[in-house]
Protein backbone atom coordinates (compact mmCIF):
# COMPACT_ATOMS: atom_id res chain seq x y z
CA UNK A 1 0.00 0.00 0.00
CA UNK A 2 1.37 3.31 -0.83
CA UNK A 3 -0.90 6.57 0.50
CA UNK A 4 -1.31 9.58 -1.51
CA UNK A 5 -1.26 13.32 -0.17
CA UNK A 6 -5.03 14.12 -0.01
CA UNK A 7 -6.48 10.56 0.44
CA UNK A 8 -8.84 9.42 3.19
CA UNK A 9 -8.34 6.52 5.49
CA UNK A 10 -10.37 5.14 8.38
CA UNK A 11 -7.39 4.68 10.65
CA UNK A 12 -7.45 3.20 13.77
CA UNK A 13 -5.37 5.01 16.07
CA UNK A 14 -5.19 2.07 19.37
CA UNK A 15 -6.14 1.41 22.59
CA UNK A 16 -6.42 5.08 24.08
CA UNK A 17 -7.67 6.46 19.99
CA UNK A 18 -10.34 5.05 18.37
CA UNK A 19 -10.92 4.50 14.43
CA UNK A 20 -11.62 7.57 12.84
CA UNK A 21 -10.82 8.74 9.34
CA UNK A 22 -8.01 11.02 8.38
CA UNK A 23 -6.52 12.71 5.30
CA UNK A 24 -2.87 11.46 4.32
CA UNK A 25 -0.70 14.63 3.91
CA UNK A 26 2.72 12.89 3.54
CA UNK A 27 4.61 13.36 0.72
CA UNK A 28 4.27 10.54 -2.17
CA UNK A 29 7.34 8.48 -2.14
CA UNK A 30 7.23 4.85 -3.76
CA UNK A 31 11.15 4.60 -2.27
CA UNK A 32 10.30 5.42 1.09
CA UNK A 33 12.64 2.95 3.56
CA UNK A 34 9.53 2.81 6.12
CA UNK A 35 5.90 1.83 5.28
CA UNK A 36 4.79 5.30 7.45
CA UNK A 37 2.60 8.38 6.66
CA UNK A 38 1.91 11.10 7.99
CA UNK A 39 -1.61 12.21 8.64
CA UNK A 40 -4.55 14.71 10.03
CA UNK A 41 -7.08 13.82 11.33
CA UNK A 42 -11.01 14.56 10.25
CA UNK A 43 -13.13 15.65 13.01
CA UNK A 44 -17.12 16.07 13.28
CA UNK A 45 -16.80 18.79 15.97
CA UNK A 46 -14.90 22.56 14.35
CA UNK A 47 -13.95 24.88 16.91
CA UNK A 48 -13.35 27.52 15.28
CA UNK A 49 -9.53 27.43 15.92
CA UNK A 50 -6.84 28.47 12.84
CA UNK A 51 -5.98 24.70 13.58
CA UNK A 52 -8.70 23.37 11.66
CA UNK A 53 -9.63 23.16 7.87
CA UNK A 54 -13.46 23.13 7.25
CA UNK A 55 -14.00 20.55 4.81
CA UNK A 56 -17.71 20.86 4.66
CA UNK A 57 -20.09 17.80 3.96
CA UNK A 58 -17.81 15.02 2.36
CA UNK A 59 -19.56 12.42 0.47
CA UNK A 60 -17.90 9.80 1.96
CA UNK A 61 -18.96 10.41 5.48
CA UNK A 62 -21.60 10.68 7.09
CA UNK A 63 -21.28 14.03 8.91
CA UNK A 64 -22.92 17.10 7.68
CA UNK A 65 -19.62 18.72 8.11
CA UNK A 66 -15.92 18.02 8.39
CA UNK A 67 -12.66 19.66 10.10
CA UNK A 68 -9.16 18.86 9.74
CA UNK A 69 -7.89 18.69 12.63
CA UNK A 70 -4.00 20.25 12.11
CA UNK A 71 -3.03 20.45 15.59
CA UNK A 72 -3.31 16.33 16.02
CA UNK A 73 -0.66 16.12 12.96
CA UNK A 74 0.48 12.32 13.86
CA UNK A 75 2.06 9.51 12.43
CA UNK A 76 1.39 5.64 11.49
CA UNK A 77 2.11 2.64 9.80
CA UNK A 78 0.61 1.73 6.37
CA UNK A 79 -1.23 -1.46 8.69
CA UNK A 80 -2.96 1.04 10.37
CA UNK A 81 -4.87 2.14 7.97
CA UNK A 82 -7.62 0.28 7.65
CA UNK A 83 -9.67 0.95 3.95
CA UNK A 84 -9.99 4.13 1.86
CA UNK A 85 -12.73 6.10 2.21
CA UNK A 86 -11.88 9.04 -0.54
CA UNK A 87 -10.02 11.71 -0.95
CA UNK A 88 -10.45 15.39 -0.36
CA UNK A 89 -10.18 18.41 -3.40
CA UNK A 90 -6.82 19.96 -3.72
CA UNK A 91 -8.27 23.27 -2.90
CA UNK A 92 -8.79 21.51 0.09
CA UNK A 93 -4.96 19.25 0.30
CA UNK A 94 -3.47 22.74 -0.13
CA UNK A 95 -6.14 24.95 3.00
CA UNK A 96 -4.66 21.66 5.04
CA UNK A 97 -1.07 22.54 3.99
CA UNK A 98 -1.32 26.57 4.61
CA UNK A 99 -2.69 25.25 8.10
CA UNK A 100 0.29 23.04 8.85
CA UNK A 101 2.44 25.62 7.78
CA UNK A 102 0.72 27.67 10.55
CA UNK A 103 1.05 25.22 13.08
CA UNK A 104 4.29 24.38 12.29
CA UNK A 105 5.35 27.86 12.04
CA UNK A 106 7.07 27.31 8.60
């Protein structure tokens, strides 16, 4: 399995996470030494908080409306993730960018 930057994943995050989906916003690299990625993940509940991207109603979830949650920028194994759900605009890949840029301070 190799993730793409903008791709959705229900992940399951362990014992003290649960399974939740998230957007893949590591770089695409077929010669990567480790099967990781790096990911954000999507939230049902905005705050209002430069942290977060809206994402509005995604057609692959359920949830009137979607954040990205920037601030929980984590990473996982490729057997983590658990199926594809989508994959989110690149209007959207690049708001999620210019927000880890912010919280990143880059």
């Amino acid at each position: 399995m190799n993730p793409h930057p903008g791709e959705v994943y229900l992940v399951d995050l362990g014992m003290v996470g649960k399974v939740r989906p998230a957007v893949i916003v590591s770089r695409e690299d077929p010669e990567s030494p480790r099967a990781i990625c790096t990911f954000v993940p999507i939230t049902s509940q905005g705050r209002g908080s430069r942290y977060e991207v809206s994402l509005g109603k995604l057609r692959f979830l359920r949830e009137p409306e979607s954040w990205a949650n920037v601030q929980a920028l984590a990473s996982l194994g490729h057997e983590k993730l658990l199926r594809s759900l989508g994959r989110v605009s690149a209007e959207q890949l690049d708001s999620i960018r210019n927000a880890l840029r912010f919280a990143l301070d880059l």
